[in-house]
N, C-alpha and C. Protein backbone atom coordinates (compact mmCIF):
# COMPACT_ATOMS: atom_id res chain seq x y z
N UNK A 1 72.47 73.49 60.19
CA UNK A 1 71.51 74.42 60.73
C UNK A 1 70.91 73.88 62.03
N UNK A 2 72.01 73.31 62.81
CA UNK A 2 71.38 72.77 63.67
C UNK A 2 70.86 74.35 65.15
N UNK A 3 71.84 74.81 65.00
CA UNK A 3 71.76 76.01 66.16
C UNK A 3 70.31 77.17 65.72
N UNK A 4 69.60 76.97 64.37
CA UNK A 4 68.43 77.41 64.22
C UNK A 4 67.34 76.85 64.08
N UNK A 5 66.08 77.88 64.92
CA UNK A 5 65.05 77.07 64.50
C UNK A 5 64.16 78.15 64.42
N UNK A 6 62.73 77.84 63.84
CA UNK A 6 61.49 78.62 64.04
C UNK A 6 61.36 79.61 64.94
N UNK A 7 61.21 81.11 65.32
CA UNK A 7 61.06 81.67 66.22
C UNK A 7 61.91 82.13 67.21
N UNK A 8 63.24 81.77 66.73
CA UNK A 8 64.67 82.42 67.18
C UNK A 8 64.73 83.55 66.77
N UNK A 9 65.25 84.05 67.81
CA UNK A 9 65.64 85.66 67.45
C UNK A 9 67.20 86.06 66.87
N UNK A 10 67.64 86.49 65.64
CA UNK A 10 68.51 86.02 65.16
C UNK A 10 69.05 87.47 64.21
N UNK A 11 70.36 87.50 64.43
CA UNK A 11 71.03 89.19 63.60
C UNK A 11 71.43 88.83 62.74
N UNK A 12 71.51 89.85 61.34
CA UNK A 12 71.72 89.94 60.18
C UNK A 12 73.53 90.04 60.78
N UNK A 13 74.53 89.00 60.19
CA UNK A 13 76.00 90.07 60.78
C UNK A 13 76.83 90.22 59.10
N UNK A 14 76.29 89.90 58.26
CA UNK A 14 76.79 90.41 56.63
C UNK A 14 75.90 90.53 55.79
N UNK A 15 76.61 90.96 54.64
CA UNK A 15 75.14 91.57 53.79
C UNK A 15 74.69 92.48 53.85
N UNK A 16 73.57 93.08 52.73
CA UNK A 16 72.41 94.13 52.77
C UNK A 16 72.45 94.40 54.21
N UNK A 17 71.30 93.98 54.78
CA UNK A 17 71.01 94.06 55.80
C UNK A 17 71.75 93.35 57.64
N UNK A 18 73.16 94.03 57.18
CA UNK A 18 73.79 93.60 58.53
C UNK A 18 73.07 94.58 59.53
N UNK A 19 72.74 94.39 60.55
CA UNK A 19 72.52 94.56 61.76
C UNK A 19 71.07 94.33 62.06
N UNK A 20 70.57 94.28 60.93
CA UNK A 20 69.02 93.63 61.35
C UNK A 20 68.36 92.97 62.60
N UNK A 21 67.77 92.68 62.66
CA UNK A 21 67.37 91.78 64.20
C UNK A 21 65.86 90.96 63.47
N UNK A 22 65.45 90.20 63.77
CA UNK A 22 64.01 89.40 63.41
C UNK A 22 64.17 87.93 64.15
N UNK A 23 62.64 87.57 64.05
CA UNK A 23 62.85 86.13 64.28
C UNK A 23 62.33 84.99 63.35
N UNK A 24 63.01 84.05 63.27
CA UNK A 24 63.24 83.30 62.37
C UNK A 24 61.63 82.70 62.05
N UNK A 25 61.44 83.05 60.55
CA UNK A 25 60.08 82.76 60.19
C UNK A 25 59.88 81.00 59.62
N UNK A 26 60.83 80.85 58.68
CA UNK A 26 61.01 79.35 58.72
C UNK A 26 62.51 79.14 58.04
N UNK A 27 62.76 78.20 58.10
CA UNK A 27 63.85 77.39 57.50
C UNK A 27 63.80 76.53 56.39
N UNK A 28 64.72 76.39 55.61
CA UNK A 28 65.09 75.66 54.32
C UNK A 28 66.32 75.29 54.55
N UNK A 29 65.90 73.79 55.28
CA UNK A 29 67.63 73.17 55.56
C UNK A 29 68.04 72.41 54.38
N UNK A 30 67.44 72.48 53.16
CA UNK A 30 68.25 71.49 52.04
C UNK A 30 69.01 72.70 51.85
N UNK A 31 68.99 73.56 52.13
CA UNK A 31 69.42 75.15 50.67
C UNK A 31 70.16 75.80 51.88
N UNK A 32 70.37 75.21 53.46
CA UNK A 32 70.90 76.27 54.29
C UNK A 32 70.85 77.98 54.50
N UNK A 33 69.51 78.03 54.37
CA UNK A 33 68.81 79.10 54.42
C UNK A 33 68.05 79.65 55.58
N UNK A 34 67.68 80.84 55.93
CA UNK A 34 66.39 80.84 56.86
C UNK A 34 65.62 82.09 56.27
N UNK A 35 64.72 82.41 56.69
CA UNK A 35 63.73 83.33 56.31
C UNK A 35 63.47 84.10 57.55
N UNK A 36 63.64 85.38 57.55
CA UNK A 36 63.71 86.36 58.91
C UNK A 36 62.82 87.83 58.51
N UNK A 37 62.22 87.67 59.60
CA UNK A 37 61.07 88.97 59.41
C UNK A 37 61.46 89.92 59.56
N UNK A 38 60.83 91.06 58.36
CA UNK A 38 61.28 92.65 57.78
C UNK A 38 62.98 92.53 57.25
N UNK A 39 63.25 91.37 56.31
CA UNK A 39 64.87 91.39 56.13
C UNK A 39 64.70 90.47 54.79
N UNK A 40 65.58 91.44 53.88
CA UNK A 40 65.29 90.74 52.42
C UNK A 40 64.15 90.60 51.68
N UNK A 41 63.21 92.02 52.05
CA UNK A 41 62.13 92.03 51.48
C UNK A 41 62.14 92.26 50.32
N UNK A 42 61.37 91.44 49.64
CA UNK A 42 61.15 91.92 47.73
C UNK A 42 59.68 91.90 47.41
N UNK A 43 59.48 92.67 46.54
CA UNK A 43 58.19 92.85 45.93
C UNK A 43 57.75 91.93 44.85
N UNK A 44 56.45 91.18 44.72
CA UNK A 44 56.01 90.28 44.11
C UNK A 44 54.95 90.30 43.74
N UNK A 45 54.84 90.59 42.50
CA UNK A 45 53.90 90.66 41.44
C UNK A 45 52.35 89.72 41.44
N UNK A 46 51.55 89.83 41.77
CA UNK A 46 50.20 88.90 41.92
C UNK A 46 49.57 89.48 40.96
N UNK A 47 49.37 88.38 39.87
CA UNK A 47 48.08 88.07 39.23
C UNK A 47 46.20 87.93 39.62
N UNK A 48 45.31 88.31 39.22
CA UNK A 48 44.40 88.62 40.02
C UNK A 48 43.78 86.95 40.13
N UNK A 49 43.31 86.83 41.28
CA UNK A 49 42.37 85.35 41.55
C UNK A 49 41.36 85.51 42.56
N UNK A 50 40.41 84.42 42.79
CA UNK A 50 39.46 84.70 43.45
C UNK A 50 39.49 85.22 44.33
N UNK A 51 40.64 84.83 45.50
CA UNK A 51 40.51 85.47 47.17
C UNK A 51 41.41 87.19 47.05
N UNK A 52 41.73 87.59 45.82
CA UNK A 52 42.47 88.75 45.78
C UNK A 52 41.82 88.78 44.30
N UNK A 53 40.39 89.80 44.63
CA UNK A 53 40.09 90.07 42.76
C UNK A 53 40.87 91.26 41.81
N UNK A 54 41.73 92.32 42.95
CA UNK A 54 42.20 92.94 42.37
C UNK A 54 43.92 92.62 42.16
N UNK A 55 44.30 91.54 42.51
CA UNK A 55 45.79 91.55 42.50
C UNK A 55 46.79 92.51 42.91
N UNK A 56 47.87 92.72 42.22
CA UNK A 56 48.95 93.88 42.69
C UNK A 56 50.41 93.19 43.29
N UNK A 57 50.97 94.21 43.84
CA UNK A 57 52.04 93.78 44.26
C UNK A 57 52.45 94.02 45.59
N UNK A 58 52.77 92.53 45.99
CA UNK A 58 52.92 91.54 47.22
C UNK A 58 54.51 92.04 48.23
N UNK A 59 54.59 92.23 49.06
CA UNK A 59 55.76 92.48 49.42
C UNK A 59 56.13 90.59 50.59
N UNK A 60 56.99 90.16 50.31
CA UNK A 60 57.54 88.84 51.01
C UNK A 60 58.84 89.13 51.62
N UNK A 61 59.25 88.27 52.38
CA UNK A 61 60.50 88.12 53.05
C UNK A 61 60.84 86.72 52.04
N UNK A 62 62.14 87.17 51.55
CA UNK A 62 62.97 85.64 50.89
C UNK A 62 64.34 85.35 51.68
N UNK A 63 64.58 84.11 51.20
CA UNK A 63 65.07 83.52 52.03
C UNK A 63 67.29 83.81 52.06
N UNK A 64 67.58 83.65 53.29
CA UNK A 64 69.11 84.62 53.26
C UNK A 64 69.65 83.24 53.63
N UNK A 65 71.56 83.37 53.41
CA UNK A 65 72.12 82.42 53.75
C UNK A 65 72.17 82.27 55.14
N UNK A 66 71.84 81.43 56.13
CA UNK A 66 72.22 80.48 57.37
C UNK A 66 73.15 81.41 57.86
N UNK A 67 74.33 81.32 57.30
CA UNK A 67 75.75 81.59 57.64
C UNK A 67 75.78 83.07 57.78
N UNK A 68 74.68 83.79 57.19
CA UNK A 68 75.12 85.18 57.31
C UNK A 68 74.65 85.77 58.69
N UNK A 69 73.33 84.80 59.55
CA UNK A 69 73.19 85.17 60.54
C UNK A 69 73.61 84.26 61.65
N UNK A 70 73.44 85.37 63.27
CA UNK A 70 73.65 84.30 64.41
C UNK A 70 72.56 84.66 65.60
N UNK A 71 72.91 83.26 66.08
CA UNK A 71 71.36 83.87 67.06
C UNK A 71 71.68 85.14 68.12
N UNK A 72 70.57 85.48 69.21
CA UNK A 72 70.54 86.40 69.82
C UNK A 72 70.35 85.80 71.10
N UNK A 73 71.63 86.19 72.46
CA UNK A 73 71.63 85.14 73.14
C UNK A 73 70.82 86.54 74.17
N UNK A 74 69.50 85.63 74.90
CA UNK A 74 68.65 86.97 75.67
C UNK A 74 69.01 87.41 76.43
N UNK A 75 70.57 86.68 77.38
CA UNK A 75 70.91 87.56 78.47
C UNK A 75 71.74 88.26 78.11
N UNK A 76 72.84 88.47 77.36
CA UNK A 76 73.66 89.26 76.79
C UNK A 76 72.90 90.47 75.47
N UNK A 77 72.04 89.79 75.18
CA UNK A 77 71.30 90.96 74.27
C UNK A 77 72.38 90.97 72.87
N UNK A 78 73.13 89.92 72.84
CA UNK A 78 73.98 90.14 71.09
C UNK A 78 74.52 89.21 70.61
N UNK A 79 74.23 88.97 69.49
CA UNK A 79 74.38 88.00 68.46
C UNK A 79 76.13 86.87 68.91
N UNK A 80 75.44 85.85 69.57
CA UNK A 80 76.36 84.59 70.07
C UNK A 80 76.55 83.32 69.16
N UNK A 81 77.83 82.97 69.28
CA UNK A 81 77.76 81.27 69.01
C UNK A 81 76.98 80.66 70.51
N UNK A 82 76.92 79.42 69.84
CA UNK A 82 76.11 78.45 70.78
C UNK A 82 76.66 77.04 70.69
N UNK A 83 76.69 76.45 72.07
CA UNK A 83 77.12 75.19 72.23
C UNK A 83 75.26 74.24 72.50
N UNK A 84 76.06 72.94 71.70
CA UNK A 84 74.30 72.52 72.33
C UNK A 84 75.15 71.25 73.78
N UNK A 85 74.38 70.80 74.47
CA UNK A 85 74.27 70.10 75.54
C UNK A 85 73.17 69.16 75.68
N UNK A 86 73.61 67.64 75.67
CA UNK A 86 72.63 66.77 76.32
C UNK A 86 72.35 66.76 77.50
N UNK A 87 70.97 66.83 78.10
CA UNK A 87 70.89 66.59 79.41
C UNK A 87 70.85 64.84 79.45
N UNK A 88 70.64 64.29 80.83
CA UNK A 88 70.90 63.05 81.21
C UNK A 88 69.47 62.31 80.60
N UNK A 89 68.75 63.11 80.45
CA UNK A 89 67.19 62.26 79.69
C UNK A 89 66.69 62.76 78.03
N UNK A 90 68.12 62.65 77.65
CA UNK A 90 68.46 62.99 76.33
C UNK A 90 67.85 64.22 75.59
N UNK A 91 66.98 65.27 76.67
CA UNK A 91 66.80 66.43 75.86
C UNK A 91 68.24 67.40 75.31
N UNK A 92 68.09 67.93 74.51
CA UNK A 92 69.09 68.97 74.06
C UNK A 92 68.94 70.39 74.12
N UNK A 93 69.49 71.11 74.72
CA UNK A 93 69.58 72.19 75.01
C UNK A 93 70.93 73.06 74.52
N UNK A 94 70.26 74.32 74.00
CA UNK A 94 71.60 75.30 73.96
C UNK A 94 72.16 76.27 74.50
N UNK A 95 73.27 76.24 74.67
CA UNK A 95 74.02 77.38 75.57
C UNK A 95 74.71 78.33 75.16
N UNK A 96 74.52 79.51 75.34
CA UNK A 96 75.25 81.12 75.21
C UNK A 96 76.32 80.18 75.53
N UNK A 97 77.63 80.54 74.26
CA UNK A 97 79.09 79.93 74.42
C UNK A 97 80.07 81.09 75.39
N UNK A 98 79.58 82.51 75.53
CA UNK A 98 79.96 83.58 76.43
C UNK A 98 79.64 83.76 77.62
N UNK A 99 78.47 83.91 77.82
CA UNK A 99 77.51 83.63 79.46
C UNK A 99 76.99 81.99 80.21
N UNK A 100 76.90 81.23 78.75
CA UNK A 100 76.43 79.85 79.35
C UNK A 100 74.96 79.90 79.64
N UNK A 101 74.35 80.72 79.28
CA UNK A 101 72.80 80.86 79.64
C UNK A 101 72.31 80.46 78.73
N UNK A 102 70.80 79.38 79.25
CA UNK A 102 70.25 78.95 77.74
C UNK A 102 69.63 79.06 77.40
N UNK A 103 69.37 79.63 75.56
CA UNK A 103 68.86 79.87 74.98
C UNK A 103 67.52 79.81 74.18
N UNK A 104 67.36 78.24 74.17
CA UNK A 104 66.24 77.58 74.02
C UNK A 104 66.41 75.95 74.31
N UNK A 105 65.35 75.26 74.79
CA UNK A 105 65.33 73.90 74.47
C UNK A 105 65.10 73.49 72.71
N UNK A 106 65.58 72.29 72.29
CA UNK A 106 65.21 71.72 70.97
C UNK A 106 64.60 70.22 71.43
């Protein structure tokens, strides 16, 4: 999971929800997972407690396989592989593997 992170913008391309679009809410790299907003929503049952006295049911985003999505490269506007690149002062950067434009620093 190296080509994802927090706040990537990233397409559903199998599954339920292929064509989705969201950005990446968090990650679960033991389980190769990510969590992507309005995608794989399920409803969740809350018991009542102090800061919610009436309880009810919770709607969440759970978490999808890694593999089913890819990121969203911004100049092309559609779901790319990515190469990463060291620069000479060891930051890492990634590159649209189609346009070469980059995507984000890590």
């Amino acid at each position: 999971m190296k080509n994802l992170r927090t706040g990537d913008t990233v397409q559903v391309v199998s599954g339920n929800y292929k064509g989705a679009r969201g950005p990446v809410i968090r990650s679960v790299p033991g389980r190769r997972q990510v969590v992507v907003k309005d995608v794989n929503v399920r409803k969740h049952h809350k018991a009542p407690t102090r800061e919610n006295p009436e309880g009810g049911i919770v709607s969440i985003e759970a978490p999808i396989q890694a593999s089913n999505v890819m990121l969203v490269c911004p100049k092309c506007d559609a779901p790319r592989r990515v190469r990463r690149k060291r620069d000479l002062d060891g930051t890492v950067e990634r590159l649209c593997r189609k346009c070469g434009a980059l995507v984000a620093s890590s």
